[in-house]
PDB file of N, CA and C in Angstrom:
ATOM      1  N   UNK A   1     -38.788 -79.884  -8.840  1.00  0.00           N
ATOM      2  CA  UNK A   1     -37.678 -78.938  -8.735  1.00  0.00           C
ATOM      3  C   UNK A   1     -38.215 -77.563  -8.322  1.00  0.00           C
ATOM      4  N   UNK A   2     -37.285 -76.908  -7.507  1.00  0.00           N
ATOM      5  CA  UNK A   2     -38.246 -75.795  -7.014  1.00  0.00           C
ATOM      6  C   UNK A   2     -37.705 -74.770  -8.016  1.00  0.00           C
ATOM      7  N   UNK A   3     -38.490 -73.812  -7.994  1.00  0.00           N
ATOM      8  CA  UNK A   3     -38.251 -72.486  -9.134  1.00  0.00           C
ATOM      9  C   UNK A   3     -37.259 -71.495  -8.423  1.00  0.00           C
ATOM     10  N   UNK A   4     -36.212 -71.170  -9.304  1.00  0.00           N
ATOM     11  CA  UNK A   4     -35.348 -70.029  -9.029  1.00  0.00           C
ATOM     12  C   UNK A   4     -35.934 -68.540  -8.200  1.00  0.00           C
ATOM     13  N   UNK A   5     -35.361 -68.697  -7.029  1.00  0.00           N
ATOM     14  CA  UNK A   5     -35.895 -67.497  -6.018  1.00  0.00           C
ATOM     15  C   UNK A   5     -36.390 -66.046  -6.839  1.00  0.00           C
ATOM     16  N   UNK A   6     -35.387 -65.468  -8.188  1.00  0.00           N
ATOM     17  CA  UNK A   6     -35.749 -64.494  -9.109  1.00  0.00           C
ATOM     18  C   UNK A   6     -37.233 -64.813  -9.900  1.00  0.00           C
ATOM     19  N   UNK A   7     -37.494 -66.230 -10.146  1.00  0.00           N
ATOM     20  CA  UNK A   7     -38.505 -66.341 -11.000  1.00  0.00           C
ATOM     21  C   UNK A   7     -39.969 -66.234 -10.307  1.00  0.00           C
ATOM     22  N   UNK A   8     -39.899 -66.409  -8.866  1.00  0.00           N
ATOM     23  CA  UNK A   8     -41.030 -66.022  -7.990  1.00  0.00           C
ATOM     24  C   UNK A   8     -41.597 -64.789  -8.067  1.00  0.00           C
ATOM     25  N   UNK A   9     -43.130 -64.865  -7.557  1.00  0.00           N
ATOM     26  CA  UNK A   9     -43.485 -63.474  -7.400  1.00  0.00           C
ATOM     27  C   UNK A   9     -43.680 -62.867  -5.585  1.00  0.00           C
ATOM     28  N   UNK A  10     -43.722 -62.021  -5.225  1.00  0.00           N
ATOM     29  CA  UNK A  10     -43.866 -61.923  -3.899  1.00  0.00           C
ATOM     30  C   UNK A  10     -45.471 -61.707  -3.804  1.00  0.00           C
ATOM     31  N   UNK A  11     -45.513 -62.125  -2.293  1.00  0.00           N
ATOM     32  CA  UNK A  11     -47.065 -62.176  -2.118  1.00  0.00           C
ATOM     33  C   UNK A  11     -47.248 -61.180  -0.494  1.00  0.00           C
ATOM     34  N   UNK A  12     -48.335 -60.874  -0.832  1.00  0.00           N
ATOM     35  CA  UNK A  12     -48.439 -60.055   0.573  1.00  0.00           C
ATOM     36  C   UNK A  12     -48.544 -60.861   2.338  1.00  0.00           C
ATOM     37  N   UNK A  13     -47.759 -60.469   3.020  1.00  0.00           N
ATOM     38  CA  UNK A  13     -47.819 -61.114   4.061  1.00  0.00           C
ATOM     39  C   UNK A  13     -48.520 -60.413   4.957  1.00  0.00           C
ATOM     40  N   UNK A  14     -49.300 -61.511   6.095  1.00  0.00           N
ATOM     41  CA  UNK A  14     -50.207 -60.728   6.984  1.00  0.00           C
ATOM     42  C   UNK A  14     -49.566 -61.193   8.305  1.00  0.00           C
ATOM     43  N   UNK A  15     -49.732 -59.862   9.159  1.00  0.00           N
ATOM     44  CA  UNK A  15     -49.279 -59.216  10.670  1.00  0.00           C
ATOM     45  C   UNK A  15     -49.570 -60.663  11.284  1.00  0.00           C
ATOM     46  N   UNK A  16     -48.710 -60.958  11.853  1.00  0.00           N
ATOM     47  CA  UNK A  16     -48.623 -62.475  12.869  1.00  0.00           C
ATOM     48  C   UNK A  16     -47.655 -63.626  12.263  1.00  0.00           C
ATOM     49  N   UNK A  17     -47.598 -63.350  10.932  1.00  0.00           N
ATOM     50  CA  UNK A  17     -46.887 -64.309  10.222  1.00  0.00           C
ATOM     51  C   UNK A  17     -45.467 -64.363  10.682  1.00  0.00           C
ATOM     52  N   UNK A  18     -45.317 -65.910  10.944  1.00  0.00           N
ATOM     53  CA  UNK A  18     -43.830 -66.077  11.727  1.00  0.00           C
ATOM     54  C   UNK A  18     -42.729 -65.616  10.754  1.00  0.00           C
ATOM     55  N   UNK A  19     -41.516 -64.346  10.928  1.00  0.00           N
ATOM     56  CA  UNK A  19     -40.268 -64.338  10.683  1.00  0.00           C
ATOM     57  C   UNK A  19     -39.653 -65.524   9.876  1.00  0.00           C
ATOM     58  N   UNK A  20     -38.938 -65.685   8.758  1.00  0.00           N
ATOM     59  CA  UNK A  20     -37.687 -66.515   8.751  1.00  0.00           C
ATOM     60  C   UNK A  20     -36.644 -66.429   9.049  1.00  0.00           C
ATOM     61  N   UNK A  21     -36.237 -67.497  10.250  1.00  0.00           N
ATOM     62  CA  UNK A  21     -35.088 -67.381  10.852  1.00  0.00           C
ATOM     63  C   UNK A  21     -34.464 -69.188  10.268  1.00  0.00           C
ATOM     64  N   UNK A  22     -33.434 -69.246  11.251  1.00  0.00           N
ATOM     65  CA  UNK A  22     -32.864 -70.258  11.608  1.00  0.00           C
ATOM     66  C   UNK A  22     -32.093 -71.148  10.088  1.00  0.00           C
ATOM     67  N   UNK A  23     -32.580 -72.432  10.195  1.00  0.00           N
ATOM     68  CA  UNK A  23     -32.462 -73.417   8.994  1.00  0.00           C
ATOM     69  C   UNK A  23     -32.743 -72.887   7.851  1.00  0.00           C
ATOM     70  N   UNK A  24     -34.543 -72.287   7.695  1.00  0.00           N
ATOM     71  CA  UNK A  24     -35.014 -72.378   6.519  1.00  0.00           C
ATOM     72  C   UNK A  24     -33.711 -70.457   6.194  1.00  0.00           C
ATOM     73  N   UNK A  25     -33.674 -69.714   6.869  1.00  0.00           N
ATOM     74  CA  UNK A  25     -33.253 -68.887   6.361  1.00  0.00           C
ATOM     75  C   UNK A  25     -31.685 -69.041   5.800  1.00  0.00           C
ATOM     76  N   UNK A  26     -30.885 -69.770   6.375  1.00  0.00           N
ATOM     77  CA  UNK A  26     -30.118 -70.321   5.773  1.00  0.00           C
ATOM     78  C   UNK A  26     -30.162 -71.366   4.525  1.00  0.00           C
ATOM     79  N   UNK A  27     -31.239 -71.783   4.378  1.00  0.00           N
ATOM     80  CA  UNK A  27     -31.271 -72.180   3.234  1.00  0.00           C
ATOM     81  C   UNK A  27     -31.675 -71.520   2.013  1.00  0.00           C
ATOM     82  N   UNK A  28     -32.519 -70.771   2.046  1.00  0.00           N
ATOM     83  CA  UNK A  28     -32.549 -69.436   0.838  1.00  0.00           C
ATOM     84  C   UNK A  28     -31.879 -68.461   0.775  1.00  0.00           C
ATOM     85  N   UNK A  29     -30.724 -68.549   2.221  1.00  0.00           N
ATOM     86  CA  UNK A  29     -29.465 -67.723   1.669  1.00  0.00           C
ATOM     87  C   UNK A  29     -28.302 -67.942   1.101  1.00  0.00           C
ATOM     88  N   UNK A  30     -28.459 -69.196   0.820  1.00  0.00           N
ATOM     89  CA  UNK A  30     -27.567 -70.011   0.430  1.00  0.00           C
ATOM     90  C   UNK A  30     -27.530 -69.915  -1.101  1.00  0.00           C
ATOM     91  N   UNK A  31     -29.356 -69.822  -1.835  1.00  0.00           N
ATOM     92  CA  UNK A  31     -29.587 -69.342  -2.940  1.00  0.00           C
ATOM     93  C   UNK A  31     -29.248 -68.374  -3.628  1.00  0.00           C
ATOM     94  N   UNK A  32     -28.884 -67.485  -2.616  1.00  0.00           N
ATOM     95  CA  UNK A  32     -28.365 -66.226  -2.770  1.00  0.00           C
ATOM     96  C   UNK A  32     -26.949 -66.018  -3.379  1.00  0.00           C
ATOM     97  N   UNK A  33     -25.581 -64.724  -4.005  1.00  0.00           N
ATOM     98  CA  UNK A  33     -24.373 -64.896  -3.467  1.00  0.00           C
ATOM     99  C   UNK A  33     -23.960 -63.051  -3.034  1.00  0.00           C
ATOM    100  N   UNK A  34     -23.674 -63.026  -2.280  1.00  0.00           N
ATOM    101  CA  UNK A  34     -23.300 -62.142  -1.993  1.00  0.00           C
ATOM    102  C   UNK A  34     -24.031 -61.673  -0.311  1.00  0.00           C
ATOM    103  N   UNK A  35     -25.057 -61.985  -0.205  1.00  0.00           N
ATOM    104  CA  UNK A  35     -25.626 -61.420   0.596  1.00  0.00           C
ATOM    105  C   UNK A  35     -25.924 -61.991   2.169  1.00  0.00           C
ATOM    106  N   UNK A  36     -26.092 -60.629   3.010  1.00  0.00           N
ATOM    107  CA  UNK A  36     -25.660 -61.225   4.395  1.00  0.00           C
ATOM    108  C   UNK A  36     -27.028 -61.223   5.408  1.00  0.00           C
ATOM    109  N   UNK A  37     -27.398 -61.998   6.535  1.00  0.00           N
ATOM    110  CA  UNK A  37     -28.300 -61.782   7.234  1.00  0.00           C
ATOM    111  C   UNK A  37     -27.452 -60.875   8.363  1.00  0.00           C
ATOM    112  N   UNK A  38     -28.262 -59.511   8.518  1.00  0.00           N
ATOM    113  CA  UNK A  38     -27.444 -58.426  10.096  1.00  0.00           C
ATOM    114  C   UNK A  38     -28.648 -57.835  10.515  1.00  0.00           C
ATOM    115  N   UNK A  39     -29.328 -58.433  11.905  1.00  0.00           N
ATOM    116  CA  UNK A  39     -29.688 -57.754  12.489  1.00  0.00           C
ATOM    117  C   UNK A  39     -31.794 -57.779  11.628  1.00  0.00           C
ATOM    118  N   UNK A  40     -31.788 -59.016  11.482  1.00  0.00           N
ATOM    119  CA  UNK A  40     -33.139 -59.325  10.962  1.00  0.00           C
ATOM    120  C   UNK A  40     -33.126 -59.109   9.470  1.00  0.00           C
ATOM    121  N   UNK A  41     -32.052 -58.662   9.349  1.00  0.00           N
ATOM    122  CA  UNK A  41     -32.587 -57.915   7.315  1.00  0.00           C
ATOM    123  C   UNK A  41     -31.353 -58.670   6.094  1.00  0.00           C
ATOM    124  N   UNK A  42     -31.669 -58.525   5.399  1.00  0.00           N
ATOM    125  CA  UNK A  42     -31.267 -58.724   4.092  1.00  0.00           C
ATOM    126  C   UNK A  42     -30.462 -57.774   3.699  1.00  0.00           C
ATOM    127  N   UNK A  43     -28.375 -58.114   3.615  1.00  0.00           N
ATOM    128  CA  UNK A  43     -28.235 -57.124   3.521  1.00  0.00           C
ATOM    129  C   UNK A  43     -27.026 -57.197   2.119  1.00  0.00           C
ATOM    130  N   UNK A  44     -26.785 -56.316   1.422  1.00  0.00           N
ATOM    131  CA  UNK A  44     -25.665 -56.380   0.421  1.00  0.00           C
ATOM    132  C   UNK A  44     -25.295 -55.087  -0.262  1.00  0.00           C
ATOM    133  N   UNK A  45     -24.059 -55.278  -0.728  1.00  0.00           N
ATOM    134  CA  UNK A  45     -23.558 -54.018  -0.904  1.00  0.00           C
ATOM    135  C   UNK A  45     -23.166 -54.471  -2.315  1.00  0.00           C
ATOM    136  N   UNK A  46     -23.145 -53.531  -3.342  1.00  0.00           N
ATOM    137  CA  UNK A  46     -22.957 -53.865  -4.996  1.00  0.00           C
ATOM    138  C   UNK A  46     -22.194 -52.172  -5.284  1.00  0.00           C
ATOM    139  N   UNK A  47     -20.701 -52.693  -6.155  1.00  0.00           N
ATOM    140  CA  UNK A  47     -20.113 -51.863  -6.330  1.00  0.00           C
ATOM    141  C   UNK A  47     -19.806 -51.401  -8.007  1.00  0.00           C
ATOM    142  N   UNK A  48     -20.216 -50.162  -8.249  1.00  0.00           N
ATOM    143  CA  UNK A  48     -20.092 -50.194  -9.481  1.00  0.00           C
ATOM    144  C   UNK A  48     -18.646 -49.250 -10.004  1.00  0.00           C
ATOM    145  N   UNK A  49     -18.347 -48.659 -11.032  1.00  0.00           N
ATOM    146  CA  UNK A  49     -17.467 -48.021 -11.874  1.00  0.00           C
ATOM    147  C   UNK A  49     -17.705 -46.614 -11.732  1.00  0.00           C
ATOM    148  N   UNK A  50     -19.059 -46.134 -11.602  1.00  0.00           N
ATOM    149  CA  UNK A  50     -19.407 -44.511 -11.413  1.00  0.00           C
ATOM    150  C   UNK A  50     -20.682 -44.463 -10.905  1.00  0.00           C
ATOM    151  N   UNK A  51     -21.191 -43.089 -10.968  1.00  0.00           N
ATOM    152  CA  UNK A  51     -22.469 -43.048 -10.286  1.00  0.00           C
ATOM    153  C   UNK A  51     -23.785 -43.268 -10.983  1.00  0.00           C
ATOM    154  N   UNK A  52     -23.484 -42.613 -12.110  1.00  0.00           N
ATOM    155  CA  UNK A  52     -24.524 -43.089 -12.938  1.00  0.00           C
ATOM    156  C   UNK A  52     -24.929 -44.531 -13.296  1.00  0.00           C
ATOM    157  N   UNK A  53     -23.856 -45.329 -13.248  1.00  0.00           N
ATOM    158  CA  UNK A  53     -24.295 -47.010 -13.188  1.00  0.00           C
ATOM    159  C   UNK A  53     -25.029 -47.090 -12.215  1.00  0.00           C
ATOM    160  N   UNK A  54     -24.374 -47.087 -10.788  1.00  0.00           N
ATOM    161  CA  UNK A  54     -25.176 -47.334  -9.705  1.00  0.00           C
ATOM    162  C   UNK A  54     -26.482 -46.941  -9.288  1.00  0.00           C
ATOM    163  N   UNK A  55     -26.595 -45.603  -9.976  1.00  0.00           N
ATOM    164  CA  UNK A  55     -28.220 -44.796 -10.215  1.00  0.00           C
ATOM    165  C   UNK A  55     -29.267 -45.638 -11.092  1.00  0.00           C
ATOM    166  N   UNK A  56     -28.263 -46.049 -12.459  1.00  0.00           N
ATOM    167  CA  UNK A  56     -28.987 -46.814 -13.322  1.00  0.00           C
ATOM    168  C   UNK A  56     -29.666 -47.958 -12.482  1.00  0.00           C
ATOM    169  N   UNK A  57     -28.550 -48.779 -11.814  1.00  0.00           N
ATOM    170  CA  UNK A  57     -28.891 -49.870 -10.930  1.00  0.00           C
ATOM    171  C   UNK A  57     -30.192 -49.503  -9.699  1.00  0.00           C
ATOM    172  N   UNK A  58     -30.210 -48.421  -9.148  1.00  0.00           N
ATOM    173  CA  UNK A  58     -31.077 -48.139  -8.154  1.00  0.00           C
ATOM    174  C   UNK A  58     -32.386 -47.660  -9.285  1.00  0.00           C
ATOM    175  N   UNK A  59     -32.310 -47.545 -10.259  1.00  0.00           N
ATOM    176  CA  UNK A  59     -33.448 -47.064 -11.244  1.00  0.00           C
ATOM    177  C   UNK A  59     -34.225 -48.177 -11.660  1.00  0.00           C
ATOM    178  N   UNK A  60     -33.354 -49.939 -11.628  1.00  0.00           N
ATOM    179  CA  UNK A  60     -33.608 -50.679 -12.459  1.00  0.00           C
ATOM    180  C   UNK A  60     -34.753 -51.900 -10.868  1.00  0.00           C
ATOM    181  N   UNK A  61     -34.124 -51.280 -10.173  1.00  0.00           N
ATOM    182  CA  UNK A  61     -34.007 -51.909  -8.920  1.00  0.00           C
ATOM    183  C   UNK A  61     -35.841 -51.428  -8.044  1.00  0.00           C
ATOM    184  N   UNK A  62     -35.701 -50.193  -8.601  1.00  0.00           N
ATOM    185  CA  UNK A  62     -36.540 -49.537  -7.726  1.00  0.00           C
ATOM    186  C   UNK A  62     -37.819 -49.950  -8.684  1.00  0.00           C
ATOM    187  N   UNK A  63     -37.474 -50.127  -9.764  1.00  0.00           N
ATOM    188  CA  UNK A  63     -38.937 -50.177 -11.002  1.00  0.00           C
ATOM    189  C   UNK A  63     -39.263 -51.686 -10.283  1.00  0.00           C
ATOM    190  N   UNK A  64     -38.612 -53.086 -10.134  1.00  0.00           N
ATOM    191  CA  UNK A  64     -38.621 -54.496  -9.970  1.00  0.00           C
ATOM    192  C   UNK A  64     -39.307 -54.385  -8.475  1.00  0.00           C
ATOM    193  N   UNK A  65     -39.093 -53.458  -7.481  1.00  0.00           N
ATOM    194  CA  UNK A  65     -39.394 -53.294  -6.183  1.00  0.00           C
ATOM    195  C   UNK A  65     -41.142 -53.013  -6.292  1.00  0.00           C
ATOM    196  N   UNK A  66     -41.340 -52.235  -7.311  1.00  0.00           N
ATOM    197  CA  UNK A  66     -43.150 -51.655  -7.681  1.00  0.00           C
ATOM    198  C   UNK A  66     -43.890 -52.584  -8.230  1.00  0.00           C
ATOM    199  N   UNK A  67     -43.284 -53.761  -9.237  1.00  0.00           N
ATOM    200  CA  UNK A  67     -44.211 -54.518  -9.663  1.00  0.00           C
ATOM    201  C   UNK A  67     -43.892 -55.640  -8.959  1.00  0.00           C
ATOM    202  N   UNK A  68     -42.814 -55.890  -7.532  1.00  0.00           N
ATOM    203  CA  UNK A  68     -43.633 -56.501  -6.278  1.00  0.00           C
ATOM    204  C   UNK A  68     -44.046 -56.415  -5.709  1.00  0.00           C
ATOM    205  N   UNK A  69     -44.434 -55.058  -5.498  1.00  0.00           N
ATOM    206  CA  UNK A  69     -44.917 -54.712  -4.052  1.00  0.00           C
ATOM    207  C   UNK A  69     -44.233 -54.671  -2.992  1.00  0.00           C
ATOM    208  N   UNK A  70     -43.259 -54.880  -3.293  1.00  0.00           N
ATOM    209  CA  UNK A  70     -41.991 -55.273  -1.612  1.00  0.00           C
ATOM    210  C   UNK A  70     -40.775 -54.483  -1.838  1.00  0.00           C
ATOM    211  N   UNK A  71     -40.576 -53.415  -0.773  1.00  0.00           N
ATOM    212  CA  UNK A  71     -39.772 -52.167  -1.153  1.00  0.00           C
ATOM    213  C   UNK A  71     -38.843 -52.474  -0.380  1.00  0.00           C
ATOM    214  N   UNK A  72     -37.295 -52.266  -1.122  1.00  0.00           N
ATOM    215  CA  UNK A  72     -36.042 -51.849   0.038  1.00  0.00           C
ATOM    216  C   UNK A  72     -35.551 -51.001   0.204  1.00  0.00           C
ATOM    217  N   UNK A  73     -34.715 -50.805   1.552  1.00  0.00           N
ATOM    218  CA  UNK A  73     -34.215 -49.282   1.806  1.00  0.00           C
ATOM    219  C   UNK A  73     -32.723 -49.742   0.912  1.00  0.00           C
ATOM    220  N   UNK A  74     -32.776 -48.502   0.096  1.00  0.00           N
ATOM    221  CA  UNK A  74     -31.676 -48.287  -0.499  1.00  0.00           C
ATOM    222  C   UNK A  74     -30.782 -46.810  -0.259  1.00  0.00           C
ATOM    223  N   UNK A  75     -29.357 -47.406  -0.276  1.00  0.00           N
ATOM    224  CA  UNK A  75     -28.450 -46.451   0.165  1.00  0.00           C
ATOM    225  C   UNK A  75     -27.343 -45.992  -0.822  1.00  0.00           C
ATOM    226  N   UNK A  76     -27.398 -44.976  -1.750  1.00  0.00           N
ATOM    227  CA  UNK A  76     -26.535 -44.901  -2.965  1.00  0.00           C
ATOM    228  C   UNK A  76     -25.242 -44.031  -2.858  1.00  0.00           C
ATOM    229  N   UNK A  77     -24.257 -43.883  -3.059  1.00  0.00           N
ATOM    230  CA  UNK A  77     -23.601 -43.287  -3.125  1.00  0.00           C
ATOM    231  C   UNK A  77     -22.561 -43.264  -4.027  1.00  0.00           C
ATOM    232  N   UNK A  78     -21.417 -42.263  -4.630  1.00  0.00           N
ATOM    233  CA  UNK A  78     -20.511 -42.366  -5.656  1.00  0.00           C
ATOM    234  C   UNK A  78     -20.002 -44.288  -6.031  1.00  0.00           C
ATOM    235  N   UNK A  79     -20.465 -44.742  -6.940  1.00  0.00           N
ATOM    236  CA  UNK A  79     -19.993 -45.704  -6.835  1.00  0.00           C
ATOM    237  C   UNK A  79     -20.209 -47.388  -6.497  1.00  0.00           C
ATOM    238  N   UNK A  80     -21.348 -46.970  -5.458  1.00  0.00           N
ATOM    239  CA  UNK A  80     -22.223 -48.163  -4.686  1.00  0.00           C
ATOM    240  C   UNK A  80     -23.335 -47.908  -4.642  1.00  0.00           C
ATOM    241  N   UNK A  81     -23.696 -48.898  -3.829  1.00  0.00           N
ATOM    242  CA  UNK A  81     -25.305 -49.605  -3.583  1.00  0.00           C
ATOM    243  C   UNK A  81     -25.527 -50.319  -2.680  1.00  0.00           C
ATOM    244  N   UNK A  82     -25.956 -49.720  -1.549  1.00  0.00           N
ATOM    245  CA  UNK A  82     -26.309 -50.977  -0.340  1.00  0.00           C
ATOM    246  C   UNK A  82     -27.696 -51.127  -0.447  1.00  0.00           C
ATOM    247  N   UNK A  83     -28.289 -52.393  -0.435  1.00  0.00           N
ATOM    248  CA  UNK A  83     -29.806 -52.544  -0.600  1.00  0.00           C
ATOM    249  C   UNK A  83     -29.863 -53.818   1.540  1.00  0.00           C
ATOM    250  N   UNK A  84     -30.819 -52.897   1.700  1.00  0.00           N
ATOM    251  CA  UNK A  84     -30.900 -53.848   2.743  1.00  0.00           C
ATOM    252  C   UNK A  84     -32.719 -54.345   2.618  1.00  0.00           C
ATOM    253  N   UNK A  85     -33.011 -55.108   2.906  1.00  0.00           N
ATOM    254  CA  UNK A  85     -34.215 -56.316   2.919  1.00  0.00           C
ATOM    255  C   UNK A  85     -34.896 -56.777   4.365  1.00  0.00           C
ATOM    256  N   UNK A  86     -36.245 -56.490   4.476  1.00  0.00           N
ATOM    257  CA  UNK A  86     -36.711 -56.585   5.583  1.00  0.00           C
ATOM    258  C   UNK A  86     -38.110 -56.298   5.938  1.00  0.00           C
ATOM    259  N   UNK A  87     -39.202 -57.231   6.688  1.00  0.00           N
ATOM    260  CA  UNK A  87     -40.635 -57.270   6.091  1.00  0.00           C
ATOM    261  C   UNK A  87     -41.176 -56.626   7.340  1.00  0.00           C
ATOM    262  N   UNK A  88     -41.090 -55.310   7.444  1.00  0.00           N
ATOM    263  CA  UNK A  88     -41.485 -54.485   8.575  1.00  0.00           C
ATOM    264  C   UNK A  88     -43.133 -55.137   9.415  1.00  0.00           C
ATOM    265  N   UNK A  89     -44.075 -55.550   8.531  1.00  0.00           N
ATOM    266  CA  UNK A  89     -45.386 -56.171   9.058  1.00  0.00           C
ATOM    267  C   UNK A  89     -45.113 -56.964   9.986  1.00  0.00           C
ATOM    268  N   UNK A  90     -44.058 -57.921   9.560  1.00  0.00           N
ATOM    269  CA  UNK A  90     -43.734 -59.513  10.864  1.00  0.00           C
ATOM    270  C   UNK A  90     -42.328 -58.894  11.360  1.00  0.00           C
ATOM    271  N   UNK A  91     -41.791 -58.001  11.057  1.00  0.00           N
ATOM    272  CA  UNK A  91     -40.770 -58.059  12.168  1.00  0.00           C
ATOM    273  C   UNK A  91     -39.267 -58.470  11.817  1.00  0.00           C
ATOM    274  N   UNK A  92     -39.427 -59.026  10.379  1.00  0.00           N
ATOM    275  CA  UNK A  92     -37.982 -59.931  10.422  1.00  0.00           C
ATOM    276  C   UNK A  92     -37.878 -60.060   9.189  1.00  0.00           C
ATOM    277  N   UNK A  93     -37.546 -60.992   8.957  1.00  0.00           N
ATOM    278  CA  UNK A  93     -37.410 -61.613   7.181  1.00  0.00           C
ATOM    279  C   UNK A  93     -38.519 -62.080   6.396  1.00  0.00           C
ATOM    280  N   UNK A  94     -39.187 -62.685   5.753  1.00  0.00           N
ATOM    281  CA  UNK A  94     -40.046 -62.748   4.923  1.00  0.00           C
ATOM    282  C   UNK A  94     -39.680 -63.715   3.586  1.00  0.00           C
ATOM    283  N   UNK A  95     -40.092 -64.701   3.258  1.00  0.00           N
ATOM    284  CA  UNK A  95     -39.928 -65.442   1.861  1.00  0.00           C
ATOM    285  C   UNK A  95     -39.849 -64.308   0.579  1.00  0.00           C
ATOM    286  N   UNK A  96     -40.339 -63.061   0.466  1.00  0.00           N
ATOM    287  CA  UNK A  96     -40.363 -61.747  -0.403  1.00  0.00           C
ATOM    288  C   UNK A  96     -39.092 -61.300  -0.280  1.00  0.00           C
ATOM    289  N   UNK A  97     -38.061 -61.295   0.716  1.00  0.00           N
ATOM    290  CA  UNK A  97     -37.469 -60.138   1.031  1.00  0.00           C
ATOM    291  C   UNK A  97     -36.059 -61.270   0.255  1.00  0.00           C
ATOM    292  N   UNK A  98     -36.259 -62.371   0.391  1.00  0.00           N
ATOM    293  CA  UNK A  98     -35.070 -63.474  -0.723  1.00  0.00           C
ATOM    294  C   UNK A  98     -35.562 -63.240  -1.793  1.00  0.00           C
ATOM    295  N   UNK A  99     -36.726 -63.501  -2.772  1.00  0.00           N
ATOM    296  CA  UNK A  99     -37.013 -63.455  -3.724  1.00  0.00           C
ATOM    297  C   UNK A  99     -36.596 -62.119  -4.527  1.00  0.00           C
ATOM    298  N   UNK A 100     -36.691 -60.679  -3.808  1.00  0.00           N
ATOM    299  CA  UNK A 100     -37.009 -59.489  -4.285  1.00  0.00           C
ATOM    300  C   UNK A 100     -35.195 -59.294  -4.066  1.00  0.00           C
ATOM    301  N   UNK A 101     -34.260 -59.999  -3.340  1.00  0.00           N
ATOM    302  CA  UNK A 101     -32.872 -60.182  -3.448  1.00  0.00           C
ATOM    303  C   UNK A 101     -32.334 -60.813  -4.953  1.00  0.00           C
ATOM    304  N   UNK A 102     -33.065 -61.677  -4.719  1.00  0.00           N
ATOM    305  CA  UNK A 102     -32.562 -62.940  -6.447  1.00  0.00           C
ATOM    306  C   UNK A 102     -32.935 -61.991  -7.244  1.00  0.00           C
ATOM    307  N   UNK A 103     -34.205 -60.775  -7.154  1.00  0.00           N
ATOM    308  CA  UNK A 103     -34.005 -59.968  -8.468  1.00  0.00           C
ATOM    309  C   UNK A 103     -33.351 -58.845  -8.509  1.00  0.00           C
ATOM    310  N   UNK A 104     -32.848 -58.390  -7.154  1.00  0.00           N
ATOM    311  CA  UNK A 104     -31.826 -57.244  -7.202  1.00  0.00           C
ATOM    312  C   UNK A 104     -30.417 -57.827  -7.882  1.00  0.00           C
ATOM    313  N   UNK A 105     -29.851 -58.884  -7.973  1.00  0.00           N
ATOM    314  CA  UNK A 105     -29.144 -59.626  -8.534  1.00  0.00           C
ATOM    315  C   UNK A 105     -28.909 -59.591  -9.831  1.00  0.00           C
ATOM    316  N   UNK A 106     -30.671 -60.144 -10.155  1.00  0.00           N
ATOM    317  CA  UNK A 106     -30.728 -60.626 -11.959  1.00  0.00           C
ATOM    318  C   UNK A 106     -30.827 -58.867 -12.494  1.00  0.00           C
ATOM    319  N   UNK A 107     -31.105 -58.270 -11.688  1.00  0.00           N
ATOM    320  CA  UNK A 107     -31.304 -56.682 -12.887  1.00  0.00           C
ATOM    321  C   UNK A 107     -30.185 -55.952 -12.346  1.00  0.00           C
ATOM    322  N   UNK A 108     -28.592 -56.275 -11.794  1.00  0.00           N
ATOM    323  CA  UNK A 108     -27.245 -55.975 -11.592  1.00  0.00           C
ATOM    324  C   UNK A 108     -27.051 -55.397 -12.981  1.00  0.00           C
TER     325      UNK A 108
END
């Protein structure tokens, strides 16, 4: 049985390493709920009640981002949270950039 995309750790990827596209990326987005592939990246929007939740959330988000090593651009504003996902070294998506999604999720 394979392990829940959150329970993974991310690993460093090296320059040449092929993108996930196609099948397999549809299939770990499938793992996912909420979230969209646009334009190579990992993308989702999370809406909260006020700002300070959503800060909390970008606080809780940004700590889980350091002890992977795998950072997203985050976009906050009154209310929300767009986190977009994307492995600048290869160009595209990355097995990290799902995993480090399943935990933007679990620490909602």
């Amino acid at each position: 049985m394979e392990k829940d995309l959150a329970d993974r750790k991310c690993a460093p990827c090296e320059k040449g390493e092929k993108p996930i596209e196609g099948e397999e990326a549809g299939r770990l987005l499938r793992q996912l709920e909420g979230w969209t592939i646009e334009n190579k990246e990992l993308q989702k929007e999370y809406k909260f009640p006020d700002f300070r939740q959503a800060l909390g959330f970008v606080n809780r988000l940004g700590e889980e981002a350091e002890r992977e090593g795998h950072h997203p651009d985050i976009y906050l504003t009154w209310g929300k949270v767009r986190v977009s996902l994307s492995t600048h070294s290869i160009g595209g998506l990355s097995e990290n950039d799902f995993i480090l999604a399943a935990k933007a999720d679990r620490v909602r």
